[in-house]
C-alpha atoms as a PDB file:
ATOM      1  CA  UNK A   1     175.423-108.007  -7.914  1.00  0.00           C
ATOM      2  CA  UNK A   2     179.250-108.524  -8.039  1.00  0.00           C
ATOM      3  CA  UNK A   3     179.689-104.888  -9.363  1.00  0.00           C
ATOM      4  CA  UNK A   4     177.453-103.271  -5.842  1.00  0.00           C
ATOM      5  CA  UNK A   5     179.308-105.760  -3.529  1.00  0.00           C
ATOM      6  CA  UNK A   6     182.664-104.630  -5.120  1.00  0.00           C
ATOM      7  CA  UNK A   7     181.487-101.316  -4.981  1.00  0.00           C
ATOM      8  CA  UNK A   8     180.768-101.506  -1.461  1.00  0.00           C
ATOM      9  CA  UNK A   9     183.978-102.840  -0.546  1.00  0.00           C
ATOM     10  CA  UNK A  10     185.784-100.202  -1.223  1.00  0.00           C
ATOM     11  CA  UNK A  11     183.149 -98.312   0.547  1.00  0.00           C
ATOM     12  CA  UNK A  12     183.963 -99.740   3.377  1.00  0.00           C
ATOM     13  CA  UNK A  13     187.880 -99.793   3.171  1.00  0.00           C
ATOM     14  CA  UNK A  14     187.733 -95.965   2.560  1.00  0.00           C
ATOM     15  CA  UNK A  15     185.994 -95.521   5.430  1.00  0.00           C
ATOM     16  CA  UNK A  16     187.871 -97.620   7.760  1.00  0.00           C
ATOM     17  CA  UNK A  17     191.292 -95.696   6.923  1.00  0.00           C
ATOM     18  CA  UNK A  18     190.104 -92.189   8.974  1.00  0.00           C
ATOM     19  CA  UNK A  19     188.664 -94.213  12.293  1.00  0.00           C
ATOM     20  CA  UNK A  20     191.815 -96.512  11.896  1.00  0.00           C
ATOM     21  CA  UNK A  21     193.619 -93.085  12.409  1.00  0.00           C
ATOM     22  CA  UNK A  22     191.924 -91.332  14.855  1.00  0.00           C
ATOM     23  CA  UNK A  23     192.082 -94.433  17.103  1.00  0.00           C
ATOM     24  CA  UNK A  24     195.519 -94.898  16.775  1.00  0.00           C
ATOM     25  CA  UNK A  25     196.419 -91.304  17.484  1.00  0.00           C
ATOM     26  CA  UNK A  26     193.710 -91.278  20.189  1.00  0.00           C
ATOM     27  CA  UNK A  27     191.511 -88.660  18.516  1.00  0.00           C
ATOM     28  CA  UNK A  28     188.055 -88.648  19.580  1.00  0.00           C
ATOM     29  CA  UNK A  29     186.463 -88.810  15.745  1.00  0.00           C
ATOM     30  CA  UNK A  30     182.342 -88.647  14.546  1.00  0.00           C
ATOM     31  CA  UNK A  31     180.583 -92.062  14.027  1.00  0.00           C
ATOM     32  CA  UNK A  32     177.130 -93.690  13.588  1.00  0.00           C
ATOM     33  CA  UNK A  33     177.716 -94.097  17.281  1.00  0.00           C
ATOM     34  CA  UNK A  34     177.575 -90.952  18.508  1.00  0.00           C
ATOM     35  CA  UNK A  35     175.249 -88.348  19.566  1.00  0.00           C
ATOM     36  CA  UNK A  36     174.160 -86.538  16.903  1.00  0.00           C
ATOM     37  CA  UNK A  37     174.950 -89.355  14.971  1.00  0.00           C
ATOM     38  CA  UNK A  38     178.045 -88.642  11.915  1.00  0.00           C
ATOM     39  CA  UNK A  39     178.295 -85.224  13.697  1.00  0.00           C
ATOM     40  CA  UNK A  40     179.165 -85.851  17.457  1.00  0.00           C
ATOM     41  CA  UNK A  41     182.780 -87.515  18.635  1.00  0.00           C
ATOM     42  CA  UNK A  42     183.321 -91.081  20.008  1.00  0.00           C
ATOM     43  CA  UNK A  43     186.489 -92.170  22.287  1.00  0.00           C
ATOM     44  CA  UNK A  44     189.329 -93.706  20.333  1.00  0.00           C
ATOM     45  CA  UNK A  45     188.315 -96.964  21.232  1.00  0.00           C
ATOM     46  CA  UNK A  46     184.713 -96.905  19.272  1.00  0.00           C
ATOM     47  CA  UNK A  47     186.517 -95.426  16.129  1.00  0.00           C
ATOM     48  CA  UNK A  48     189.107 -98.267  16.767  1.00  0.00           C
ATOM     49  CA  UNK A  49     185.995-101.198  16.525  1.00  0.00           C
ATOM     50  CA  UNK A  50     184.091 -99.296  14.093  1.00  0.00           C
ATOM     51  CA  UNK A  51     187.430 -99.138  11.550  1.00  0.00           C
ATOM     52  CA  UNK A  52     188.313-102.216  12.226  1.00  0.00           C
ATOM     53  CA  UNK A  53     184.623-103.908  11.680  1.00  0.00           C
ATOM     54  CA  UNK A  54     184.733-101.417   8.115  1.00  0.00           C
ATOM     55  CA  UNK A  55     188.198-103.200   6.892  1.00  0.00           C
ATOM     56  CA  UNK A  56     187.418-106.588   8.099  1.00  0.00           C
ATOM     57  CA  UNK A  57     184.112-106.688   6.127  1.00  0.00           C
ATOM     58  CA  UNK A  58     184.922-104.752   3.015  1.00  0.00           C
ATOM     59  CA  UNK A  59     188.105-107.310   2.949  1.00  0.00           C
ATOM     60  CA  UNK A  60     186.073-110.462   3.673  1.00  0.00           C
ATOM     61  CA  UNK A  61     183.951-109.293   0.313  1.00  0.00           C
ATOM     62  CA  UNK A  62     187.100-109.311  -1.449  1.00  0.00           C
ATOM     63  CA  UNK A  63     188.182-112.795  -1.865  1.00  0.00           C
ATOM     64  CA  UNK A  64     184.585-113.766  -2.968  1.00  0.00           C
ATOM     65  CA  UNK A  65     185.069-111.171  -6.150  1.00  0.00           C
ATOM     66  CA  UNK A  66     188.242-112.592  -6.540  1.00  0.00           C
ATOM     67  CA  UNK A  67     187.038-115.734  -7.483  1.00  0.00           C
ATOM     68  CA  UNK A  68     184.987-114.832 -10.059  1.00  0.00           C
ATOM     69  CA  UNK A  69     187.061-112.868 -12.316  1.00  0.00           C
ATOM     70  CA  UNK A  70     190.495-114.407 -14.623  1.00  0.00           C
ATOM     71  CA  UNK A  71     191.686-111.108 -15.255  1.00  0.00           C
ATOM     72  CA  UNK A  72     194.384-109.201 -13.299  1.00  0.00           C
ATOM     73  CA  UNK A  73     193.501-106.780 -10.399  1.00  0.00           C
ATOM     74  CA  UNK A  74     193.950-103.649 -12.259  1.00  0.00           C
ATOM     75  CA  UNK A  75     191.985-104.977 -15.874  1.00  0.00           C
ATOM     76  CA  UNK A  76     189.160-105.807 -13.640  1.00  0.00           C
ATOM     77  CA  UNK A  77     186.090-104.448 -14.070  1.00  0.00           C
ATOM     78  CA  UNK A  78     185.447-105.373 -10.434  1.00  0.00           C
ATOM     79  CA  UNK A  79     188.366-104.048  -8.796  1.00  0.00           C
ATOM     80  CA  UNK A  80     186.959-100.695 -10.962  1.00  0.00           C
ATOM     81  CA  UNK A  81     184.634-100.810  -9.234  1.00  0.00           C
ATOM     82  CA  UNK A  82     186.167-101.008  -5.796  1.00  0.00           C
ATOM     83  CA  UNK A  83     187.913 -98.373  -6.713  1.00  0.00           C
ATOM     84  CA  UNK A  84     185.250 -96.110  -7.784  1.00  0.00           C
ATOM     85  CA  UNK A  85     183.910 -96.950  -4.111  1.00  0.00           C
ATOM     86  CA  UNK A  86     186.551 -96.281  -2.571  1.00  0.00           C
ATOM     87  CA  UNK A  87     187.205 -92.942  -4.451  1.00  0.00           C
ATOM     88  CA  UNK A  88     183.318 -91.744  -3.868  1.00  0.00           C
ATOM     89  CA  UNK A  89     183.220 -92.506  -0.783  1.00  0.00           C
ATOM     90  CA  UNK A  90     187.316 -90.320   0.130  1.00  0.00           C
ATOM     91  CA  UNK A  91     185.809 -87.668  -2.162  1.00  0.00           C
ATOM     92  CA  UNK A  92     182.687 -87.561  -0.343  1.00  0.00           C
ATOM     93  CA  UNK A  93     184.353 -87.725   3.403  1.00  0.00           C
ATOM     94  CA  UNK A  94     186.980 -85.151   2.308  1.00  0.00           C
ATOM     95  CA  UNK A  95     184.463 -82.901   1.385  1.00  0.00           C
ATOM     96  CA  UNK A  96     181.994 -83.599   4.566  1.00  0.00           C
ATOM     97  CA  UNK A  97     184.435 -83.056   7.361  1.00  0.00           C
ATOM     98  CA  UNK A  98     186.194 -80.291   5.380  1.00  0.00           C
ATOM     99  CA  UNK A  99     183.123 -78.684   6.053  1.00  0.00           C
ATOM    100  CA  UNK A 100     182.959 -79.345   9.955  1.00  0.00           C
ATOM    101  CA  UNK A 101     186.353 -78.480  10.870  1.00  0.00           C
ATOM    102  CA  UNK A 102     185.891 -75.060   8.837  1.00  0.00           C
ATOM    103  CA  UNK A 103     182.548 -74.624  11.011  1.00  0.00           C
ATOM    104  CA  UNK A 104     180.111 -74.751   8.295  1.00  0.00           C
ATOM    105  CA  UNK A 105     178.338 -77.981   8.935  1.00  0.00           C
END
C-alpha cells in the first residue's frame, strides 16, 4: 500500500507542475474541469486551484512515507517509486498534449 500511495504522489506532483504554469503565465490550459473534459481549456484561475490541490495532496502523502522508511531519499524503494510516478505520469502528459498542440488528438 505504501508503494501505490508513493506512486501516486508523484502522480500528483507531476501533474501539478503544468497547471502551476499555465496559471502563473495566465494560459488558459485542459482540466477535468472543462468541457470536453482533459480536452477543453479552463481560465488560469481553475488550473491555479487544480495545481495547487495536485501538489498539496501528493505532498501531504509524503511525510506519511517518510516515516516508514530508515533509508535515505534516493536508496528508497519508496521514493522509487515516487519517482516512477512522477516519470509515467511527465512521459505520459508529454506525449498526450504533444499530440493536441500538433492537431492530432
Amino acid at each position: 500500500m505504501l508503494f501505490l500511495l508513493s506512486f501516486f504522489s508523484g502522480v500528483l506532483v507531476c501533474n501539478s507542475i503544468p497547471h502551476l504554469a499555465a496559471g502563473l503565465r495566465g494560459e488558459a490550459f485542459p482540466t477535468p474541469f472543462a468541457r470536453p473534459r482533459g480536452v477543453g481549456l479552463s481560465s488560469p484561475l481553475v488550473n491555479m486551484v487544480w495545481g495547487w490541490a495536485n501538489l498539496f495532496i501528493g505532498l501531504a502523502i509524503l511525510p506519511r512515507l517518510v516515516l516508514f522508511s530508515s533509508l535515505p531519499p534516493l536508496y528508497n524503494s519508496l521514493f522509487l517509486c515516487f519517482a516512477l510516478g512522477f516519470l509515467l505520469s511527465g512521459l505520459y502528459l508529454a506525449y498526450h498534449f504533444g499530440k493536441r498542440r500538433a492537431g492530432r488528438g
